[in-house]
N, C-alpha and C. Protein backbone atom coordinates (compact mmCIF):
# COMPACT_ATOMS: atom_id res chain seq x y z
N UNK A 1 -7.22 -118.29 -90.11
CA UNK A 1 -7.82 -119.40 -90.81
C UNK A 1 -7.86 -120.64 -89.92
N UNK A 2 -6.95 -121.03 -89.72
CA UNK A 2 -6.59 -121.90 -88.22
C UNK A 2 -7.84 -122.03 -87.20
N UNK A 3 -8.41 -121.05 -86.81
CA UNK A 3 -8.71 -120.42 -85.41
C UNK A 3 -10.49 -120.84 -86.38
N UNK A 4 -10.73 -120.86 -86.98
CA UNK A 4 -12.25 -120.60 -87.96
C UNK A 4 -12.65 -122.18 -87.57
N UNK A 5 -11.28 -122.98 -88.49
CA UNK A 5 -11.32 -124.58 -88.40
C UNK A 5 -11.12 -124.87 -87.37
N UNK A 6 -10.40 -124.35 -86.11
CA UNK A 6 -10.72 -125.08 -84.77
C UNK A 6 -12.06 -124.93 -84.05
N UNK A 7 -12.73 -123.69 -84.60
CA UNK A 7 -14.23 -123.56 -84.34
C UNK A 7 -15.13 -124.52 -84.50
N UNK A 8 -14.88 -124.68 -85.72
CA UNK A 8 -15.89 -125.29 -86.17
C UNK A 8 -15.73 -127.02 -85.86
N UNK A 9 -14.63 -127.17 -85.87
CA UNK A 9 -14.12 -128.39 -85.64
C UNK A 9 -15.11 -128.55 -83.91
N UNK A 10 -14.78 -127.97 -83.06
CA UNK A 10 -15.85 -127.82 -82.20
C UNK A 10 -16.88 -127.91 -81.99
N UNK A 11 -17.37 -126.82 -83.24
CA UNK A 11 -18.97 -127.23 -82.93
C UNK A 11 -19.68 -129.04 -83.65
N UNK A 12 -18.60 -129.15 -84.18
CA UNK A 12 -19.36 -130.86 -85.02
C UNK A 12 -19.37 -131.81 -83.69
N UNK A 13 -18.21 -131.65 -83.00
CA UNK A 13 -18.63 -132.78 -81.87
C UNK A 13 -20.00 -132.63 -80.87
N UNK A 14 -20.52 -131.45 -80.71
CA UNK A 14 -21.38 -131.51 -79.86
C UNK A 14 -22.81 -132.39 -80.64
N UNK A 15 -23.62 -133.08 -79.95
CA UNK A 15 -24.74 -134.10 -80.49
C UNK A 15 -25.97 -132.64 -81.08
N UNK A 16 -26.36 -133.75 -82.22
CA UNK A 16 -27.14 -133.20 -82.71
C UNK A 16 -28.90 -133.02 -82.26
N UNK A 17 -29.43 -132.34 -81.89
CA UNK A 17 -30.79 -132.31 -81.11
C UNK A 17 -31.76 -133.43 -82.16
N UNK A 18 -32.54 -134.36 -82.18
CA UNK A 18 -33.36 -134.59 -82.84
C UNK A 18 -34.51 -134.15 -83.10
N UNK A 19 -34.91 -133.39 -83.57
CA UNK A 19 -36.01 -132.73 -83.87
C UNK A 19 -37.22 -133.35 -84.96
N UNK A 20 -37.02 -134.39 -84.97
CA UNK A 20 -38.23 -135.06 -85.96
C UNK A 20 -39.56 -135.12 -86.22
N UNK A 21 -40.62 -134.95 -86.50
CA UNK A 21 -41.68 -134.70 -86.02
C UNK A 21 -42.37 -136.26 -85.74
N UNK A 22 -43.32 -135.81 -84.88
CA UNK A 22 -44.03 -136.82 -84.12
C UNK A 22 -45.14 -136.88 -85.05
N UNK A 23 -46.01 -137.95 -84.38
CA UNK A 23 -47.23 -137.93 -85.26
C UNK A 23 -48.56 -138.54 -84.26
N UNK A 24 -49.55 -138.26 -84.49
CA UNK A 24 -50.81 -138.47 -83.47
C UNK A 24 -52.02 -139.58 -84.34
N UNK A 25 -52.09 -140.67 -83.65
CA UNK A 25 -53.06 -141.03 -84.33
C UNK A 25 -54.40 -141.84 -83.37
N UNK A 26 -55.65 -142.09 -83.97
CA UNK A 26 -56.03 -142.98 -82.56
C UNK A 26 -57.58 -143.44 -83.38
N UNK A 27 -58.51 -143.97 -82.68
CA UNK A 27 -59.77 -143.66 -83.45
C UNK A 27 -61.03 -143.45 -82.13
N UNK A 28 -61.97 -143.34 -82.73
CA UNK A 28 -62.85 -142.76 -81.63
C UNK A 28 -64.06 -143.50 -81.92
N UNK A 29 -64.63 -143.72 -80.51
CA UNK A 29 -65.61 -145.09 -80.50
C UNK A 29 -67.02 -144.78 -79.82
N UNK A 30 -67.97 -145.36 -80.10
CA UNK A 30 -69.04 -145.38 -78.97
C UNK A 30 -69.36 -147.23 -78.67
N UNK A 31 -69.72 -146.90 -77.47
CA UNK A 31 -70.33 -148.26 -76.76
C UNK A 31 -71.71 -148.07 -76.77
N UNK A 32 -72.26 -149.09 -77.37
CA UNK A 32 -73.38 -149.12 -76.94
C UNK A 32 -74.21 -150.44 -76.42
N UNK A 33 -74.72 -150.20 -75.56
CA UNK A 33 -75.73 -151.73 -74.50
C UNK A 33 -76.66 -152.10 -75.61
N UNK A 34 -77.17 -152.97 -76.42
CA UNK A 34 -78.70 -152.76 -77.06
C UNK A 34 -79.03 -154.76 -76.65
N UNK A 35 -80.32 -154.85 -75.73
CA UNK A 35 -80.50 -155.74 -75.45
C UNK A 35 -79.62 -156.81 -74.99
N UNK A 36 -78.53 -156.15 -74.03
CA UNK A 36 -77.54 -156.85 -72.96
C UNK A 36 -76.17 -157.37 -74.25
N UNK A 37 -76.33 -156.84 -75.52
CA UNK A 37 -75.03 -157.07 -76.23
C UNK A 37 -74.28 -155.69 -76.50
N UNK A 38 -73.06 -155.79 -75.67
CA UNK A 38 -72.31 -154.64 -75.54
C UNK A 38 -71.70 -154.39 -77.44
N UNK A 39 -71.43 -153.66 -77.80
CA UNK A 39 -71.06 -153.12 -79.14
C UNK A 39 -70.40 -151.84 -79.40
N UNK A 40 -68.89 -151.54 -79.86
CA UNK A 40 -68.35 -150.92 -80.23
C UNK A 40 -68.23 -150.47 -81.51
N UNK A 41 -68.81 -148.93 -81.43
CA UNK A 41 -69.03 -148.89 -83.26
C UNK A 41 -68.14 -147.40 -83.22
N UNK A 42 -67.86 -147.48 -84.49
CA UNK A 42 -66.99 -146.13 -84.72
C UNK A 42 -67.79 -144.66 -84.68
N UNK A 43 -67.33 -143.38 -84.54
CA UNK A 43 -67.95 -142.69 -84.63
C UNK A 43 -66.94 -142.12 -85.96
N UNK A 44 -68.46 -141.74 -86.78
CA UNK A 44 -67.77 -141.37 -88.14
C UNK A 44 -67.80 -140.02 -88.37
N UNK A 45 -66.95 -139.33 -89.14
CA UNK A 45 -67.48 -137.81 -89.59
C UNK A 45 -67.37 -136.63 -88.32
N UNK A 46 -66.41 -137.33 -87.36
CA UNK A 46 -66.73 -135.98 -86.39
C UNK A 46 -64.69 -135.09 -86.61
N UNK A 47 -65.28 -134.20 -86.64
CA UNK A 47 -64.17 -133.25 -86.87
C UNK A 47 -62.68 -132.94 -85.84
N UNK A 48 -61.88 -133.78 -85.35
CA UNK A 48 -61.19 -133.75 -84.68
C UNK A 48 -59.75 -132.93 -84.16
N UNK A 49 -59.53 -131.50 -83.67
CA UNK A 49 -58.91 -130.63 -83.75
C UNK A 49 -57.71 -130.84 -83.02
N UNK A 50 -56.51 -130.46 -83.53
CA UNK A 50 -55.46 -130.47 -82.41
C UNK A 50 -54.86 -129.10 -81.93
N UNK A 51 -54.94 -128.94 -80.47
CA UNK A 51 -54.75 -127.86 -79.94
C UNK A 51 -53.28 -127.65 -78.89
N UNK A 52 -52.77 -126.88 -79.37
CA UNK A 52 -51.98 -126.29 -78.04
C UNK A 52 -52.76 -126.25 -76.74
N UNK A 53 -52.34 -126.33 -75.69
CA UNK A 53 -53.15 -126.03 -74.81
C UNK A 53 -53.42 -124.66 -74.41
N UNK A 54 -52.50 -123.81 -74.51
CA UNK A 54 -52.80 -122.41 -74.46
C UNK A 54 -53.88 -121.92 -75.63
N UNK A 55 -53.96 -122.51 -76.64
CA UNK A 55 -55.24 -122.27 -77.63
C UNK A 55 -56.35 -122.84 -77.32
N UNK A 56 -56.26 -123.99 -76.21
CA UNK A 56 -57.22 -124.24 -76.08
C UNK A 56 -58.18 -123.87 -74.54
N UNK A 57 -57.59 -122.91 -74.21
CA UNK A 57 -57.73 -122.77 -72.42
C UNK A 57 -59.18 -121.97 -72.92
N UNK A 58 -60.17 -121.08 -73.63
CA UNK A 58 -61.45 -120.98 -73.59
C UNK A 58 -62.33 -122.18 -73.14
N UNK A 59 -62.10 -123.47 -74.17
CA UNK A 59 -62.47 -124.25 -73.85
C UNK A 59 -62.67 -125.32 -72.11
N UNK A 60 -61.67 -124.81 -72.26
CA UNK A 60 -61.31 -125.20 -70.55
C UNK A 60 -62.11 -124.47 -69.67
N UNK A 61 -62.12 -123.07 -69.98
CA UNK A 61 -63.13 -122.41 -69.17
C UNK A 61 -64.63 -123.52 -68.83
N UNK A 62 -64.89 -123.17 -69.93
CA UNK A 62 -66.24 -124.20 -70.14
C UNK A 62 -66.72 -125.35 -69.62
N UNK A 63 -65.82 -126.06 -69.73
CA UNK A 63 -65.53 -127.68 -68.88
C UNK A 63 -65.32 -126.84 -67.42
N UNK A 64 -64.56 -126.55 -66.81
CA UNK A 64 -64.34 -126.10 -65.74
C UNK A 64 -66.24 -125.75 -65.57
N UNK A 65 -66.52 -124.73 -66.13
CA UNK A 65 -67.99 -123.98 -65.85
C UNK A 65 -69.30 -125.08 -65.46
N UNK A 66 -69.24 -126.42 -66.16
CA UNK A 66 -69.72 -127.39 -65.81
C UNK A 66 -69.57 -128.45 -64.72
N UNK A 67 -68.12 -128.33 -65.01
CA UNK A 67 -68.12 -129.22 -63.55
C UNK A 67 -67.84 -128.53 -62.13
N UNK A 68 -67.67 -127.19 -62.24
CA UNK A 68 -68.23 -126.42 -60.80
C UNK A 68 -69.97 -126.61 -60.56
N UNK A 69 -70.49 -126.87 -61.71
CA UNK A 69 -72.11 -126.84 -61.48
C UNK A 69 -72.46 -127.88 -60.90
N UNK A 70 -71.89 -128.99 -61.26
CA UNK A 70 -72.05 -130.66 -61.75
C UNK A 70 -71.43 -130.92 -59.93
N UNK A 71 -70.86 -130.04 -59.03
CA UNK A 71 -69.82 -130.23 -58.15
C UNK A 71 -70.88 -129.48 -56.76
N UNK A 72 -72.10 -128.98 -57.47
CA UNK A 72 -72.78 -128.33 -56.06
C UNK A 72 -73.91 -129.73 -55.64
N UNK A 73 -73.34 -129.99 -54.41
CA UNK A 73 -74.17 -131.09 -53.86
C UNK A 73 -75.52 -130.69 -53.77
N UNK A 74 -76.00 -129.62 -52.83
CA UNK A 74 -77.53 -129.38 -52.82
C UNK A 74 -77.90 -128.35 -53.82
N UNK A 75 -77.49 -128.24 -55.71
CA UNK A 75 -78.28 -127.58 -56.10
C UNK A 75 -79.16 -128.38 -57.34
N UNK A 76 -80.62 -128.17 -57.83
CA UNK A 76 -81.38 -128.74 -58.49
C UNK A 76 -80.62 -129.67 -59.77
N UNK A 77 -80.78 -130.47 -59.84
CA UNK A 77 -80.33 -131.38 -60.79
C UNK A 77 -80.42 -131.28 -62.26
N UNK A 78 -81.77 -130.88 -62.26
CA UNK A 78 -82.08 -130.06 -63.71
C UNK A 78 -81.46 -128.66 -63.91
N UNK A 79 -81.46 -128.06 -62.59
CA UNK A 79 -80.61 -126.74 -63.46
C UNK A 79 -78.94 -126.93 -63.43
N UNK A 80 -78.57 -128.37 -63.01
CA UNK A 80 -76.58 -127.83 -63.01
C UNK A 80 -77.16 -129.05 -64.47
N UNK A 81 -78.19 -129.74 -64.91
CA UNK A 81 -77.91 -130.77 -66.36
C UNK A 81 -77.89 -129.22 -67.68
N UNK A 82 -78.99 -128.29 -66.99
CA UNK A 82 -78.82 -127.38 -68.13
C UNK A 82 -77.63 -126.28 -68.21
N UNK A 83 -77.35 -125.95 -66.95
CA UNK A 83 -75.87 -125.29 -67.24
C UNK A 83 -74.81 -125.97 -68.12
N UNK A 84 -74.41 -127.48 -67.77
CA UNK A 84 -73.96 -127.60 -68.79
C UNK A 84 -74.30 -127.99 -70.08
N UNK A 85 -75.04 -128.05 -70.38
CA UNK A 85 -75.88 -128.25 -71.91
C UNK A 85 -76.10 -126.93 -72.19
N UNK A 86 -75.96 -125.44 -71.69
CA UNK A 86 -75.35 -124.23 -72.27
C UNK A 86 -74.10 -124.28 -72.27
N UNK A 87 -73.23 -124.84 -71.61
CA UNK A 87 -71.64 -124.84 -71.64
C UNK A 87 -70.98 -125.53 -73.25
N UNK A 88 -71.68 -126.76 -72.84
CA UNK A 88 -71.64 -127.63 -74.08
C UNK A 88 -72.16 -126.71 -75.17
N UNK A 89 -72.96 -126.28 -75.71
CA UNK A 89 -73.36 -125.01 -76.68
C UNK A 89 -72.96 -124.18 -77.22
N UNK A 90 -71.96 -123.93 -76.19
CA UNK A 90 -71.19 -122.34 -76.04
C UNK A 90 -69.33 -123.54 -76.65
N UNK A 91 -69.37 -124.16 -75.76
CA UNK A 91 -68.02 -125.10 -76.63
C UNK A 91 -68.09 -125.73 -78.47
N UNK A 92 -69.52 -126.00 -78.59
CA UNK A 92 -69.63 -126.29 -79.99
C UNK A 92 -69.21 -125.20 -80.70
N UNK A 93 -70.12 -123.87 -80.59
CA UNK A 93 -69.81 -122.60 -81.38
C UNK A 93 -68.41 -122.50 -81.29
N UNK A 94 -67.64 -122.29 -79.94
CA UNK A 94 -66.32 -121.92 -80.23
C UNK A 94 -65.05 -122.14 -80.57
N UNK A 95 -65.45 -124.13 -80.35
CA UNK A 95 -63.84 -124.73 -81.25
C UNK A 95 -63.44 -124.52 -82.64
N UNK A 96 -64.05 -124.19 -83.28
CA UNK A 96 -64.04 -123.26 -84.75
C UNK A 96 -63.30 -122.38 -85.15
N UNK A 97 -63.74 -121.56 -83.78
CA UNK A 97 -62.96 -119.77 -83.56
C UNK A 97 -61.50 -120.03 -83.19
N UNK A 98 -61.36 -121.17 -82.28
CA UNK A 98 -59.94 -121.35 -82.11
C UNK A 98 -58.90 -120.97 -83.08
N UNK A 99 -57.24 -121.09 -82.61
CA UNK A 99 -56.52 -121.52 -83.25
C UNK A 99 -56.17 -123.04 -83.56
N UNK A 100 -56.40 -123.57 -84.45
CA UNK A 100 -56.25 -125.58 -84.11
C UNK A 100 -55.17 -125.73 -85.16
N UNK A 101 -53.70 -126.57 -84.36
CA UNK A 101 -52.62 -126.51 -85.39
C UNK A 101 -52.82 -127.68 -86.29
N UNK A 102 -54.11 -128.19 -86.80
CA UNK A 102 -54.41 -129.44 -87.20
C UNK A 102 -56.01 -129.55 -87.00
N UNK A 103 -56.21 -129.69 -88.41
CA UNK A 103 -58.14 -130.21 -87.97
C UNK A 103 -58.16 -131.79 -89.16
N UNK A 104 -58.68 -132.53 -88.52
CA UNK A 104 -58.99 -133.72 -89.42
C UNK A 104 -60.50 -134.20 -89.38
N UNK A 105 -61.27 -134.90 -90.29
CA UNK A 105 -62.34 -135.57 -89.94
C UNK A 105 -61.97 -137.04 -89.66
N UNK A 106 -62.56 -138.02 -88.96
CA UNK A 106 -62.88 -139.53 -89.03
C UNK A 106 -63.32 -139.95 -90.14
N UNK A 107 -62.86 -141.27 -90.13
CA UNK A 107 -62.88 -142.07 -91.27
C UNK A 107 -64.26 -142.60 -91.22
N UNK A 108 -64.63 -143.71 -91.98
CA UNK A 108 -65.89 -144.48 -91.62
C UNK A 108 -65.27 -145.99 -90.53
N UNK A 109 -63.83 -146.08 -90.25
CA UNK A 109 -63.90 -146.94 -89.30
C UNK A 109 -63.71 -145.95 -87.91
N UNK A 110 -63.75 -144.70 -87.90
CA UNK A 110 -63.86 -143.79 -86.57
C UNK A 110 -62.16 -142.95 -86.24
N UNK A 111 -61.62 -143.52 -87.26
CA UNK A 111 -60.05 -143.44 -87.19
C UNK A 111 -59.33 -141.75 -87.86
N UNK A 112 -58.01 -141.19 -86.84
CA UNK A 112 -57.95 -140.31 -87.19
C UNK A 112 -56.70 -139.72 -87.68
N UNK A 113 -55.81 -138.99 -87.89
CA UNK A 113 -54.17 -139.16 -87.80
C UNK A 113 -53.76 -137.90 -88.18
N UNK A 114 -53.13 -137.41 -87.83
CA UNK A 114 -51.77 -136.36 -87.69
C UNK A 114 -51.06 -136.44 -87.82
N UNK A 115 -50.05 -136.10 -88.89
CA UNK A 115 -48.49 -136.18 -89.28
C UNK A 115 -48.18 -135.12 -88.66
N UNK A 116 -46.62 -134.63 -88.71
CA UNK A 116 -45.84 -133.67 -88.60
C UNK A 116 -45.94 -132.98 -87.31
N UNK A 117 -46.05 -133.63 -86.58
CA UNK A 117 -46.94 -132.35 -84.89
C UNK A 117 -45.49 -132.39 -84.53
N UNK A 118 -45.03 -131.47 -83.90
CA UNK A 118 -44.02 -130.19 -83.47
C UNK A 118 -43.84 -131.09 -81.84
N UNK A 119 -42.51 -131.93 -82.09
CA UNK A 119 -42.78 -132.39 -80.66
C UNK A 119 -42.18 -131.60 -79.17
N UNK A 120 -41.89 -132.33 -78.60
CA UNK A 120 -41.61 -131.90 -77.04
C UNK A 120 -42.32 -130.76 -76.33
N UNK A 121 -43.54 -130.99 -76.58
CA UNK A 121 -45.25 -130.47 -76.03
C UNK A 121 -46.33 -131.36 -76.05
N UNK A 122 -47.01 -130.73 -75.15
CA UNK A 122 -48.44 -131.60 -74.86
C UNK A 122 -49.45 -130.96 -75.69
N UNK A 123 -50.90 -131.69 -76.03
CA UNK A 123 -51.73 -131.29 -76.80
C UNK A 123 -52.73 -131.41 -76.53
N UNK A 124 -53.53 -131.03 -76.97
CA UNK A 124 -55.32 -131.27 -76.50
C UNK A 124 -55.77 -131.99 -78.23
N UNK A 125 -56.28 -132.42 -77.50
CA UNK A 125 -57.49 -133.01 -79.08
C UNK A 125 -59.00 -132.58 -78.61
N UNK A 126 -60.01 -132.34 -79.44
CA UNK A 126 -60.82 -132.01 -79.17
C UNK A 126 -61.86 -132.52 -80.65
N UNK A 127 -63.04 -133.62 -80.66
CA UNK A 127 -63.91 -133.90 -81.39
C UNK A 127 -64.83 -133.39 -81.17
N UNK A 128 -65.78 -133.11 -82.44
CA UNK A 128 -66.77 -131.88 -82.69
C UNK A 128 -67.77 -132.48 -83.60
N UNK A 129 -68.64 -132.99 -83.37
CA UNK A 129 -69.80 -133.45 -84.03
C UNK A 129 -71.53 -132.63 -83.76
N UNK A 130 -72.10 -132.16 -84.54
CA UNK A 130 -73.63 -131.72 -84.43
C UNK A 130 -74.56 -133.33 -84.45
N UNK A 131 -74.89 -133.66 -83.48
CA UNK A 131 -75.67 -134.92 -83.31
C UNK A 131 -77.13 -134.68 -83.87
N UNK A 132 -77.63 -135.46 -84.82
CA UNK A 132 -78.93 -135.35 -85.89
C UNK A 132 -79.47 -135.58 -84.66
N UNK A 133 -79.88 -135.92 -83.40
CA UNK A 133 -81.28 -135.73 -82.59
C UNK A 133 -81.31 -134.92 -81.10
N UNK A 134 -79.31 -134.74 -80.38
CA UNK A 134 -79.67 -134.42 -79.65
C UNK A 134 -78.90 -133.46 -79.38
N UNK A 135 -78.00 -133.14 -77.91
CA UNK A 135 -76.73 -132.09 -78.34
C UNK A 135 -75.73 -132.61 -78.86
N UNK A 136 -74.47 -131.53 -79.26
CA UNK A 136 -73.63 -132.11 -79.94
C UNK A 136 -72.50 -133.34 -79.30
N UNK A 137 -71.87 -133.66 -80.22
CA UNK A 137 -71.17 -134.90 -79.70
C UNK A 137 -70.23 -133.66 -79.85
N UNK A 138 -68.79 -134.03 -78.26
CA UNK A 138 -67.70 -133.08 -78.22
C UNK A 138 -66.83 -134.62 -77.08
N UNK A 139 -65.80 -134.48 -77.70
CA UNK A 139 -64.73 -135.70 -76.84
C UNK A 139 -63.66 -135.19 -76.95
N UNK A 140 -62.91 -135.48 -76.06
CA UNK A 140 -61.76 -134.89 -75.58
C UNK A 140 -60.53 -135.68 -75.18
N UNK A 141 -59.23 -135.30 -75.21
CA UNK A 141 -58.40 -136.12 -75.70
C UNK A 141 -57.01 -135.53 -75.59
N UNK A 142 -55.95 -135.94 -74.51
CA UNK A 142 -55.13 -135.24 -74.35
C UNK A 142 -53.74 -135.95 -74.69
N UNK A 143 -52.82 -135.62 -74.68
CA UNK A 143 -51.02 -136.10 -75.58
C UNK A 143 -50.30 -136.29 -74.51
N UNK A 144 -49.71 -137.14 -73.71
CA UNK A 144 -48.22 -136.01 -72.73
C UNK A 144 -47.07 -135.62 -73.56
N UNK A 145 -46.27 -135.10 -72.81
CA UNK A 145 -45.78 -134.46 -74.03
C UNK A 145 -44.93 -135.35 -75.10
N UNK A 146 -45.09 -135.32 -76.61
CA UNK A 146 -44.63 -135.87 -77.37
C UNK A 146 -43.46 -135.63 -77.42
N UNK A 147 -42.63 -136.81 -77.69
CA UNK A 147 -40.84 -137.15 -78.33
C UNK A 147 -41.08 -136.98 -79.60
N UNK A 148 -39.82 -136.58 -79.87
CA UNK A 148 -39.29 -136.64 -81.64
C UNK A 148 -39.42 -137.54 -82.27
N UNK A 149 -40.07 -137.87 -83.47
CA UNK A 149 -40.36 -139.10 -84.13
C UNK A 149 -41.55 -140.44 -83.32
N UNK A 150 -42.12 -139.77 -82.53
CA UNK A 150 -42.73 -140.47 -81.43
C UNK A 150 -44.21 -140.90 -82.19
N UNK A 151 -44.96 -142.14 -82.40
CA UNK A 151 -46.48 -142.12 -83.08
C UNK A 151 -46.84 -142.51 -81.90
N UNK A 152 -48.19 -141.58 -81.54
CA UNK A 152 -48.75 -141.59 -80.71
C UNK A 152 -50.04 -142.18 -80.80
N UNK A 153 -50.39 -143.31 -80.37
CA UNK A 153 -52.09 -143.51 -80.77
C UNK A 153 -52.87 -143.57 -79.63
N UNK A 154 -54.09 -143.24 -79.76
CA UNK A 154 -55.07 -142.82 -78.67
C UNK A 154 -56.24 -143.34 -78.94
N UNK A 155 -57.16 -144.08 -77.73
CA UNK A 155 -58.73 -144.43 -77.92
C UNK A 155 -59.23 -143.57 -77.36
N UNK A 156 -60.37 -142.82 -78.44
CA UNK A 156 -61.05 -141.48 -77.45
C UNK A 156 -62.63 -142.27 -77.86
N UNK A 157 -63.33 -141.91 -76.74
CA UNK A 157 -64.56 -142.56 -76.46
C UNK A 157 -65.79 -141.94 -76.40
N UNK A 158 -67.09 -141.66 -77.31
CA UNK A 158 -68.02 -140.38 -76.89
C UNK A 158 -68.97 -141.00 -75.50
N UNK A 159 -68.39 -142.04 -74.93
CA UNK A 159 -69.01 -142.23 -73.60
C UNK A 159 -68.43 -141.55 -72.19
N UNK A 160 -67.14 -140.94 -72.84
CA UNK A 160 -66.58 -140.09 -71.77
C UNK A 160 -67.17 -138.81 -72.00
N UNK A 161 -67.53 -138.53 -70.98
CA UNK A 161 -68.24 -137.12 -70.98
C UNK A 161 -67.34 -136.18 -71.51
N UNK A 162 -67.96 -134.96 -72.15
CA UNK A 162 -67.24 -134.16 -72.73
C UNK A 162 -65.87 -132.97 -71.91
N UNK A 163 -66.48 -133.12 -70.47
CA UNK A 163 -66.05 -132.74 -69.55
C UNK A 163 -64.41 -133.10 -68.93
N UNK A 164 -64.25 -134.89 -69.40
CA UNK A 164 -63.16 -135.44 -69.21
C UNK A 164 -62.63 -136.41 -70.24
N UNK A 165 -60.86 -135.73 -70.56
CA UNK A 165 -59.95 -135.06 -69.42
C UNK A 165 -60.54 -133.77 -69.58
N UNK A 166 -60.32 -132.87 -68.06
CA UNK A 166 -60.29 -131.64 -68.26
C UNK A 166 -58.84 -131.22 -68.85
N UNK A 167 -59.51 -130.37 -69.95
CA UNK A 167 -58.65 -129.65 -70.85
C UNK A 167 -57.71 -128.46 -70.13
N UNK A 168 -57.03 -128.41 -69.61
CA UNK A 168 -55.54 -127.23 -69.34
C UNK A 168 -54.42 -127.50 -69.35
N UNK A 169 -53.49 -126.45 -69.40
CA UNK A 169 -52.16 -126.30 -69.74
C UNK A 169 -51.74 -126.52 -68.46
């Protein structure tokens, strides 16, 4: 009996790990020039996923697939703009298929948030919009790795190409 309570008596001094969950929040913007007045407006309604990065390494393919194109000095300009505007295509269809430990939409001020995210890992974010005139809107958005109880907020921008950050683990 002795020997149980000196056990345990043991294990109470060692510190307790904090394990709290973190949380992700940020909002997402476009700039736009219109007659030399710069303007920041929200982007509303776009579907914003949070990814492991190992769930998200297809995607990465993709980005990678573009900017090897985007990276050949003497090849036609129009055919590395349409490689990736099939890349981009092929990324709309497939953030869906993913695994995403978290999907949210934007608010109408562009704003987004995540409770409970599983810290001491990095994450991908990934926004997903079908654009009414042209290709889709896709922005990208990466974590370092989150602390316990840590709020994380982030400005993600659809003037950064969809390409950057490149997305990997």
């Amino acid at each position: 009996m002795l020997g149980g309570a000196a056990l345990y008596a043991g294990q109470a001094r060692q510190p307790v790990r904090d394990v709290s969950p973190a949380s992700v929040r940020g909002r997402v913007t476009v700039v736009e020039n219109i007659n030399r007045a710069v303007a920041t407006n929200p982007v509303r309604d776009l579907q914003v996923y949070l990814f492991t990065p190992e769930a998200s390494k297809p995607f990465g393919e993709l980005q990678r697939k573009c900017r090897r194109a985007m990276g050949q000095p003497h090849a036609d300009p129009v055919r590395k703009y349409q490689l990736c505007e099939i890349a981009l295509g092929e990324a709309f269809g497939l953030i869906s298929n993913l695994p995403a430990m978290a999907t949210v939409r934007t608010d109408a001020d562009g704003s987004f948030h995540f409770d409970n995210v599983t810290p001491d890992r990095q994450y991908n974010l990934i926004g997903i919009k079908r654009d009414e005139v042209g290709s889709p809107i896709v922005i990208v958005g990466k974590t370092p790795p989150l602390r316990p109880g840590q709020k994380l907020t982030l400005e993600l921008s659809e003037n950064d190409p969809w390409t950057g950050p490149l997305i990997s683990n």
